[in-house]
Each structure stands twice: as C-alpha cells, then as structure tokens.
C-alpha atoms as a PDB file:
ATOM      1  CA  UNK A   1     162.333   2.825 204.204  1.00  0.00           C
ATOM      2  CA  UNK A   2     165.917   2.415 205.523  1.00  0.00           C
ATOM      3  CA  UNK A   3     166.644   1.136 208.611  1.00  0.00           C
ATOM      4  CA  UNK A   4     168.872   3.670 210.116  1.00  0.00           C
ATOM      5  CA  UNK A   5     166.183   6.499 208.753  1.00  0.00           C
ATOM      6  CA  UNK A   6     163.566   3.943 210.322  1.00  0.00           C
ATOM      7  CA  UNK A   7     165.009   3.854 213.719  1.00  0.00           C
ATOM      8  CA  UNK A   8     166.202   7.322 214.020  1.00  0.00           C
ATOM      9  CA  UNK A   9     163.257   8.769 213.182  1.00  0.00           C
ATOM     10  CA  UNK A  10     160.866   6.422 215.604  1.00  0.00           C
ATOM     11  CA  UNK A  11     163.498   6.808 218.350  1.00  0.00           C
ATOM     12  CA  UNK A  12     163.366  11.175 218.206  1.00  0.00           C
ATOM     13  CA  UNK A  13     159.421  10.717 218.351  1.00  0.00           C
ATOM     14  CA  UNK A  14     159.133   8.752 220.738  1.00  0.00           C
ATOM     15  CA  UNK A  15     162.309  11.070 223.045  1.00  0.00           C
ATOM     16  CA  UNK A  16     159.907  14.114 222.121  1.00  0.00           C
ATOM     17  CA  UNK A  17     156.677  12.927 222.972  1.00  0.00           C
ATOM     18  CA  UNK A  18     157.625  11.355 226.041  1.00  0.00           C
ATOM     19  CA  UNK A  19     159.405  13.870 227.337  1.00  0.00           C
ATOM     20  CA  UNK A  20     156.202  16.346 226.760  1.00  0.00           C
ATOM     21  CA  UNK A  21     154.547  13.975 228.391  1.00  0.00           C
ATOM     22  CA  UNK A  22     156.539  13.640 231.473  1.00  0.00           C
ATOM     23  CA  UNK A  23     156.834  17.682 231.577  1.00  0.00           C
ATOM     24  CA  UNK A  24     152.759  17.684 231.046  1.00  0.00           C
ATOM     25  CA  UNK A  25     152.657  14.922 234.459  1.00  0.00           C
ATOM     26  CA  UNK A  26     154.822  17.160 236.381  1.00  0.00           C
ATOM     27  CA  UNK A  27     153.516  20.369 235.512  1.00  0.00           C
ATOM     28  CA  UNK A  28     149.941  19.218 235.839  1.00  0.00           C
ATOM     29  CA  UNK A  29     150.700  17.542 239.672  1.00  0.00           C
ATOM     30  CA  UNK A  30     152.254  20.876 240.851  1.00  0.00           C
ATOM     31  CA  UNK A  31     149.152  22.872 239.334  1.00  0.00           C
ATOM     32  CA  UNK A  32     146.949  20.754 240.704  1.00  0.00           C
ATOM     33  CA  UNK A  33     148.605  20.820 244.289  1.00  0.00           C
ATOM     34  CA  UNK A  34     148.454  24.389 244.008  1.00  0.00           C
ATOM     35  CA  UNK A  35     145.508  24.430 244.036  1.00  0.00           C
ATOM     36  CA  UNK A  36     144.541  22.700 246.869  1.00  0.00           C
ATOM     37  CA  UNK A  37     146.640  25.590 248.670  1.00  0.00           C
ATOM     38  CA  UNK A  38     145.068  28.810 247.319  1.00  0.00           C
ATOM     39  CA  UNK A  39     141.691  28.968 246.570  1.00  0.00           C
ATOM     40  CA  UNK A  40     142.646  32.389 244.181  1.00  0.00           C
ATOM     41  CA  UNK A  41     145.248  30.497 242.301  1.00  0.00           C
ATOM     42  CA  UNK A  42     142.791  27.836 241.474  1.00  0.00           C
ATOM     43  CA  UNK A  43     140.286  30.195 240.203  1.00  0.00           C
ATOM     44  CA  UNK A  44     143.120  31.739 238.191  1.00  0.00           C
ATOM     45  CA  UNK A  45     144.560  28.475 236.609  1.00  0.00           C
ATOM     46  CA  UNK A  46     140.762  26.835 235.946  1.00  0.00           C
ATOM     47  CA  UNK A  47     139.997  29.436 233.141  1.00  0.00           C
ATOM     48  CA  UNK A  48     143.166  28.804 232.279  1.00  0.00           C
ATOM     49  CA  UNK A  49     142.885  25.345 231.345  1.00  0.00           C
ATOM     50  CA  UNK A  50     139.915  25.779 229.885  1.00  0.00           C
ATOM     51  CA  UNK A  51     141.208  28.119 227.191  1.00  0.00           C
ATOM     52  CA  UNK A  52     143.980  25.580 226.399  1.00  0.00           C
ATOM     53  CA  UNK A  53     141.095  23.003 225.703  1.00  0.00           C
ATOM     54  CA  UNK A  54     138.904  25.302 223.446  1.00  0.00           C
ATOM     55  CA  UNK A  55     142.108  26.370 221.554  1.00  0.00           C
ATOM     56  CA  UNK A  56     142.810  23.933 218.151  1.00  0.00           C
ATOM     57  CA  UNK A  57     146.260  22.460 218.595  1.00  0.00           C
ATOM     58  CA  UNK A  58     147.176  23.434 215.239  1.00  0.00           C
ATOM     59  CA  UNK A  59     146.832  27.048 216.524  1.00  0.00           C
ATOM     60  CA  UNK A  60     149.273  26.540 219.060  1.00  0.00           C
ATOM     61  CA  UNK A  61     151.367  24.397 216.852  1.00  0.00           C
ATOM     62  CA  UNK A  62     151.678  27.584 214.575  1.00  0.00           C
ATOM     63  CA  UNK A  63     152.235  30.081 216.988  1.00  0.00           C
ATOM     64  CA  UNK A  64     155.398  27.899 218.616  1.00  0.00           C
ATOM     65  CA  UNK A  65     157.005  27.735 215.090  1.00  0.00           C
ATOM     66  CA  UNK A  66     157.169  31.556 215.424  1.00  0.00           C
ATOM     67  CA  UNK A  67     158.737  31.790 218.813  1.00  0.00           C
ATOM     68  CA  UNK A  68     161.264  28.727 218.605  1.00  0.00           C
ATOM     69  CA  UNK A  69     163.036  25.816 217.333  1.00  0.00           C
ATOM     70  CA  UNK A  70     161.176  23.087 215.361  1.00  0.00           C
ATOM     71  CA  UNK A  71     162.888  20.040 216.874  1.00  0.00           C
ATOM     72  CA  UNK A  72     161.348  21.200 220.645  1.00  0.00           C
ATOM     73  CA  UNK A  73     157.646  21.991 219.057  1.00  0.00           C
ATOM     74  CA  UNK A  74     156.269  18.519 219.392  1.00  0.00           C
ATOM     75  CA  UNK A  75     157.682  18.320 223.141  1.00  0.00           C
ATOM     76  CA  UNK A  76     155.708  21.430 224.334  1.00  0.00           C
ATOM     77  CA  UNK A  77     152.887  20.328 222.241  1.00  0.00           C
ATOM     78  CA  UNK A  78     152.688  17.370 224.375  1.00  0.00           C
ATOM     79  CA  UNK A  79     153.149  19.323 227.361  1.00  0.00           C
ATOM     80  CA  UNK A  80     150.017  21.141 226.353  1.00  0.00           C
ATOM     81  CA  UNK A  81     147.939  18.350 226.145  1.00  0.00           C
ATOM     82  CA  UNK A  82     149.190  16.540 229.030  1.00  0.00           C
ATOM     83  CA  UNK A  83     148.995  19.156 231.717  1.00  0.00           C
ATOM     84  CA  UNK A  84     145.503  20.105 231.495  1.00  0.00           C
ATOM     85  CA  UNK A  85     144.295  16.507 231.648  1.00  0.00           C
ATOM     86  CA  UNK A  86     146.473  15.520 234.535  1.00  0.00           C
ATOM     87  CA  UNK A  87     146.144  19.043 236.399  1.00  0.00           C
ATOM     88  CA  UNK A  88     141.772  18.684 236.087  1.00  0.00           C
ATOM     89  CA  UNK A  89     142.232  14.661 237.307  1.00  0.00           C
ATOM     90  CA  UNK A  90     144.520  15.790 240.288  1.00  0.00           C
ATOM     91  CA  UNK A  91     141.875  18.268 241.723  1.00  0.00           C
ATOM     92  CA  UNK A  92     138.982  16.145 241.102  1.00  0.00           C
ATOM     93  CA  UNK A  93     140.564  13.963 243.270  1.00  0.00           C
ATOM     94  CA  UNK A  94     141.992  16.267 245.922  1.00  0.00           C
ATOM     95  CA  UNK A  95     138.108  17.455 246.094  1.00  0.00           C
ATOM     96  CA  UNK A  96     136.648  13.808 246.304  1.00  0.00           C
ATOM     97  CA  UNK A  97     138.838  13.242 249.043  1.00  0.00           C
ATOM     98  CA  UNK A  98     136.272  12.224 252.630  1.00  0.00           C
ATOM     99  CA  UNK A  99     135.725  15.188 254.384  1.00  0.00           C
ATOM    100  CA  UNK A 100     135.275  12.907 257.420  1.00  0.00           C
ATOM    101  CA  UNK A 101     138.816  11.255 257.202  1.00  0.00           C
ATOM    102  CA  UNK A 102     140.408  14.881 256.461  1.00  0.00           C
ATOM    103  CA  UNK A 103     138.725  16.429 260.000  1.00  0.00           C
ATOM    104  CA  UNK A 104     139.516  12.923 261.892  1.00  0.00           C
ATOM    105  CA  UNK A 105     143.480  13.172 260.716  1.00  0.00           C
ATOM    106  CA  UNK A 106     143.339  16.498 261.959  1.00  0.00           C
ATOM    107  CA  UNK A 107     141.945  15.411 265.228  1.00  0.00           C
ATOM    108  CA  UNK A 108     144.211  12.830 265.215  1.00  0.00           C
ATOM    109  CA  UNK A 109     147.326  15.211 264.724  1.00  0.00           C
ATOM    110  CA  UNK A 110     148.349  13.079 261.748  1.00  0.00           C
ATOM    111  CA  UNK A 111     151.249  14.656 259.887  1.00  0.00           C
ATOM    112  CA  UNK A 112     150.960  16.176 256.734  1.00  0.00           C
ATOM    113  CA  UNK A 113     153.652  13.679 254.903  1.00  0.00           C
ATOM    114  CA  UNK A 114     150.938  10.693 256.526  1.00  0.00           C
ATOM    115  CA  UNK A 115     148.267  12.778 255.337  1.00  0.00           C
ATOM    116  CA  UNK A 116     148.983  13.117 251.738  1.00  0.00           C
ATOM    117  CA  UNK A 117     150.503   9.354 251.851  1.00  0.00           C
ATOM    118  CA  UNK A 118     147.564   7.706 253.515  1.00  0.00           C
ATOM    119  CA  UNK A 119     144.399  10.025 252.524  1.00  0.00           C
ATOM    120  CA  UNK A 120     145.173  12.321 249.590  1.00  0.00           C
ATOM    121  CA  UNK A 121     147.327   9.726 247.354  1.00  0.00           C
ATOM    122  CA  UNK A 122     144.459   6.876 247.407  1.00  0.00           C
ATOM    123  CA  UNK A 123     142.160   9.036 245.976  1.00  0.00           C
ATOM    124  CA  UNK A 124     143.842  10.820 243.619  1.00  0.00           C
ATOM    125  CA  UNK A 125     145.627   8.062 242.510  1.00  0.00           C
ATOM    126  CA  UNK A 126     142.158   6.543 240.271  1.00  0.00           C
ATOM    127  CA  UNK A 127     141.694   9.924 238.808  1.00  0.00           C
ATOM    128  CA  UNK A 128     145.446  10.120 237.848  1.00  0.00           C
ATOM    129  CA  UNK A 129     145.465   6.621 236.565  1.00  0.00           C
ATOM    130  CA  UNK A 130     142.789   7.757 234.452  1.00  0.00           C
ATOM    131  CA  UNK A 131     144.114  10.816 232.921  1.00  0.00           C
ATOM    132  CA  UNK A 132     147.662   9.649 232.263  1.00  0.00           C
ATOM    133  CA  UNK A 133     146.461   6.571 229.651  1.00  0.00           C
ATOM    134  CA  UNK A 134     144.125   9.529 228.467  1.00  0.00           C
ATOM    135  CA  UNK A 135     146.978  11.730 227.705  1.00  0.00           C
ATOM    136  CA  UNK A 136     149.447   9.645 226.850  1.00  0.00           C
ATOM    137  CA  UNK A 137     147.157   8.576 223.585  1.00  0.00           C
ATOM    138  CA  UNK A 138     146.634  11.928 223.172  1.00  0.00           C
ATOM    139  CA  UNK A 139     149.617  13.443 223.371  1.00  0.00           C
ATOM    140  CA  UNK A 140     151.224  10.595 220.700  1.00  0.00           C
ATOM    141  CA  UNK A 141     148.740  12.192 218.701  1.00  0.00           C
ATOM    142  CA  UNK A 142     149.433  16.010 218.762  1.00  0.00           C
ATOM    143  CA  UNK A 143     153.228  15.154 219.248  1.00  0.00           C
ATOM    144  CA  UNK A 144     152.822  13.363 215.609  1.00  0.00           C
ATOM    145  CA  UNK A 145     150.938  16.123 214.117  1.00  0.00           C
ATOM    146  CA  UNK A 146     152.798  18.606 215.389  1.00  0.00           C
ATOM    147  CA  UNK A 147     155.956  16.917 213.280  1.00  0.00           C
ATOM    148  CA  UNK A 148     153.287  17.164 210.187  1.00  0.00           C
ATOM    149  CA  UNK A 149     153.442  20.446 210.627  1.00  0.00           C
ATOM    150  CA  UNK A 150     156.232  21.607 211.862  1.00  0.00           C
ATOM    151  CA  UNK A 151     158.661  19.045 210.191  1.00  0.00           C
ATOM    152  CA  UNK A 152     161.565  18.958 212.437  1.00  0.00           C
ATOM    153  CA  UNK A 153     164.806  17.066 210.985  1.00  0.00           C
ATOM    154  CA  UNK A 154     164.066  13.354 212.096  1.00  0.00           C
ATOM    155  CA  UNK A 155     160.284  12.421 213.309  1.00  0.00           C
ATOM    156  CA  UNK A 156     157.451  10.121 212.010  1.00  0.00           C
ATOM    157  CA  UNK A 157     155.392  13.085 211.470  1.00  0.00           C
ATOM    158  CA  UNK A 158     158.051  14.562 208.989  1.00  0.00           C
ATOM    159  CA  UNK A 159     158.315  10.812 207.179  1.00  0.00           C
ATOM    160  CA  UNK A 160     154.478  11.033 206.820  1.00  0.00           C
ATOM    161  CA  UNK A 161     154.678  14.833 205.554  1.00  0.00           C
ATOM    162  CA  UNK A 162     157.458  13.102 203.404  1.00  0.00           C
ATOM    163  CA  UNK A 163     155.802  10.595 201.941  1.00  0.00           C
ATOM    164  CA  UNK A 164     152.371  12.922 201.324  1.00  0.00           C
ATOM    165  CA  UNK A 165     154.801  15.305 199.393  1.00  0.00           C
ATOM    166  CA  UNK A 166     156.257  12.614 197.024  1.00  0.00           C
ATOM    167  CA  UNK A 167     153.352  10.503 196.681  1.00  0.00           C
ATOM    168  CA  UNK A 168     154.704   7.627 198.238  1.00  0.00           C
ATOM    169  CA  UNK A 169     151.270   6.018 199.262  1.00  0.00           C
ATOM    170  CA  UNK A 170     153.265   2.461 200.388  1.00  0.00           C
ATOM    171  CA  UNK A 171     155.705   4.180 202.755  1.00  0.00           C
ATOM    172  CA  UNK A 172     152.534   6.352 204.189  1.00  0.00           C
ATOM    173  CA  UNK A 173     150.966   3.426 205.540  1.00  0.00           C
ATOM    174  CA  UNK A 174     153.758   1.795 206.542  1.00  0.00           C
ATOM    175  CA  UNK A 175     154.788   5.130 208.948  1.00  0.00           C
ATOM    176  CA  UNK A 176     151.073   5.545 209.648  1.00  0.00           C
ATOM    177  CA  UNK A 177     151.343   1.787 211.216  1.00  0.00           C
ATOM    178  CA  UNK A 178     154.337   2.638 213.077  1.00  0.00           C
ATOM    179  CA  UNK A 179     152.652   4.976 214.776  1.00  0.00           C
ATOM    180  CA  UNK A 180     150.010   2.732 215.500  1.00  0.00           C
ATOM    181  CA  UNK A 181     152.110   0.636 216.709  1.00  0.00           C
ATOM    182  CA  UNK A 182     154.110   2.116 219.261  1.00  0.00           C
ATOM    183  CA  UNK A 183     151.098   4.151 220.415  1.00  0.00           C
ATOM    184  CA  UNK A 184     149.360   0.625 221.483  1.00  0.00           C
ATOM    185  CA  UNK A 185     153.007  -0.600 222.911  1.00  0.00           C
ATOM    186  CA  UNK A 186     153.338   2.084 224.725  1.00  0.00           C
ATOM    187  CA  UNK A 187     150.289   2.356 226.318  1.00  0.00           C
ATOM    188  CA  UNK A 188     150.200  -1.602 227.300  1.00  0.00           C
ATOM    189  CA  UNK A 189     154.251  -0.493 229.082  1.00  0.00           C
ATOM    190  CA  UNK A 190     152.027   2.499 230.717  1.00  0.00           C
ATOM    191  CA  UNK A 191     149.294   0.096 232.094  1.00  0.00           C
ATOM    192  CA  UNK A 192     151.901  -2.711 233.313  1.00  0.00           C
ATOM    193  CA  UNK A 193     154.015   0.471 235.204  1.00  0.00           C
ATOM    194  CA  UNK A 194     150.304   1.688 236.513  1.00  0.00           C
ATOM    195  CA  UNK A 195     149.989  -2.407 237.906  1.00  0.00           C
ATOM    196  CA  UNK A 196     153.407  -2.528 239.374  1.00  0.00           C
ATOM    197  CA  UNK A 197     152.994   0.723 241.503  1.00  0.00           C
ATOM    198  CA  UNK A 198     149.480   0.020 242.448  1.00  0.00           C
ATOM    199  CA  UNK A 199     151.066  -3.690 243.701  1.00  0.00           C
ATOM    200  CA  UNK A 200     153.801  -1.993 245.099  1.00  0.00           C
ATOM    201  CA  UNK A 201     151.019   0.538 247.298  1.00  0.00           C
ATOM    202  CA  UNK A 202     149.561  -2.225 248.479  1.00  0.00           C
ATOM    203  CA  UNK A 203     152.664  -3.993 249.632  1.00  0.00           C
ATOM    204  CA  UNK A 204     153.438  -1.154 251.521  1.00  0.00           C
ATOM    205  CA  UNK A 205     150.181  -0.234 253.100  1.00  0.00           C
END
C-alpha cells in the first residue's frame, strides 16, 4: 500500500462516516424531541423507524446509488443507522423521566430551559450515552460496506473491493485491520469525550 493512497483513503472514511454519524445524532435528537411534543408525530415516526430497522442496509445502499452520487452514499448510510438508534434512546429517556419531579417543576413554575437542563437531560443523557457507542460501531460498519458496494473514488471499503478484485489477499488484511483499528480508536476518543462532558455536568450542577 502507498502511503499517500493509505492516508487518503482512511482520512475520506473516516470524513464520511463521521459526518453520517453526526447528521444521524442530530437528526435522531430533533425526532426524538418531537416527539415528546406531539403525541401524532410520534406515532407517525415510530413505524417509521421500525421499517428502517427491518430493511437490509444493502437495500438501501442500492437504492441511493440510483438517486445520487457515490462519494455521499456512505454518509447517508450512516445517517440511517445512526438516527434510529439515537431517536429510540432519546424517547426512552424522555418517557423514563419521574413523573413526580415533572408535576413538582410545574408546581414550582420552573422554566422550561431549567426543566430540560435539570430533569430531562439527566435522564436522557444514560440512554444517549448508550446509543451513540452503539451507533458509532455500527455505523463504521455500514459506512465501510457501503464503500464495498458502492466504491466511491477514495475509501477503505473501495481498497477492500480492490484488493478482493485483484486477489491481493496481503493488502485485504492489512485494510481489513485498518478498519479495525480506527473503529476501536475511535470509539475509546468517543468514551473519553462521553467522560469529559459527564465531568463537566457535574462541575456545573
């Protein structure tokens, strides 16, 4: 493998799948919040989730190399394996959220930025803890096969697809341990982020 192939190709991965990610987080906290204001929008975007679950990722995977550009299908791949996860983890916690403390902050006249600070962050924030190391695994996963599939110009899935093609079984292991390895690196830079916010919370509070 050359280096500057190396690098490049590691470095648009990881810009892809992170990005999906990030979309999937942000997409799946608004959902979730949503939620918590409409009852008929959350029986609207439940079913909804559920269908993205049941439906193989290589389905989807195949249907976005009809409607767009290769290089953005292992972004929105992530994004569809993020936002389900984190949207599901954000209502569970909404809903586990004391019933008790909810009608006493009312009483109370507590604002709604104290609210959400004081009552609805703590216990979301396990749930959410929860589902981002889930999806962040996963979505390293379905980012990389979606550049199997998909093969966009520079990506570790295309060097695997690459290698498969050609036969080159010593350069297949090496990109299957690169993906290995940054999947374990960066979910030990998620879980010291997760420490330094939770820290941080309880600095403040």
């Amino acid at each position: 493998m050359q280096s500057a192939d190396f690098y490049l190709s590691c470095g648009y991965s990881l810009l892809r799948i992170l990005l999906g990610f990030l979309l999937g987080i942000a997409l799946g906290i608004i959902l979730g919040s949503v939620t918590k204001v409409s009852k008929w929008l959350k029986e609207f975007i439940s079913p909804l989730l559920t269908i993205i679950r049941a439906t193989p990722i290589a389905s989807f995977i195949i249907l976005l190399m009809v409607w767009m550009n290769r290089d953005y299908i292992p972004v929105f791949t992530s994004v569809l394996i993020v936002t389900p996860i984190v949207c599901s983890s954000f209502i569970a916690g909404i809903e586990q959220t004391d019933r008790n403390l909810i009608e006493m902050t009312t009483a109370f006249g507590l604002s709604r930025k104290n609210k959400v600070k004081k009552l609805y962050i703590p216990s979301v924030l396990p749930y959410f803890s929860s589902a981002t190391a889930t999806s962040l695994g996963m979505a390293w996963k379905a980012g990389t096969a979606a550049e199997v599939i998909c093969n966009p110009h520079f990506g570790i899935g295309s060097r695997l697809y690459d290698s498969k093609i050609y036969l080159e079984v010593p350069k297949l292991f090496a990109w299957t341990i690169a993906v290995v390895a940054l999947s374990f690196l960066l979910e030990k830079l998620l879980g010291l982020v997760a420490l330094k916010i939770n820290k941080r919370r309880q600095t403040d509070d």
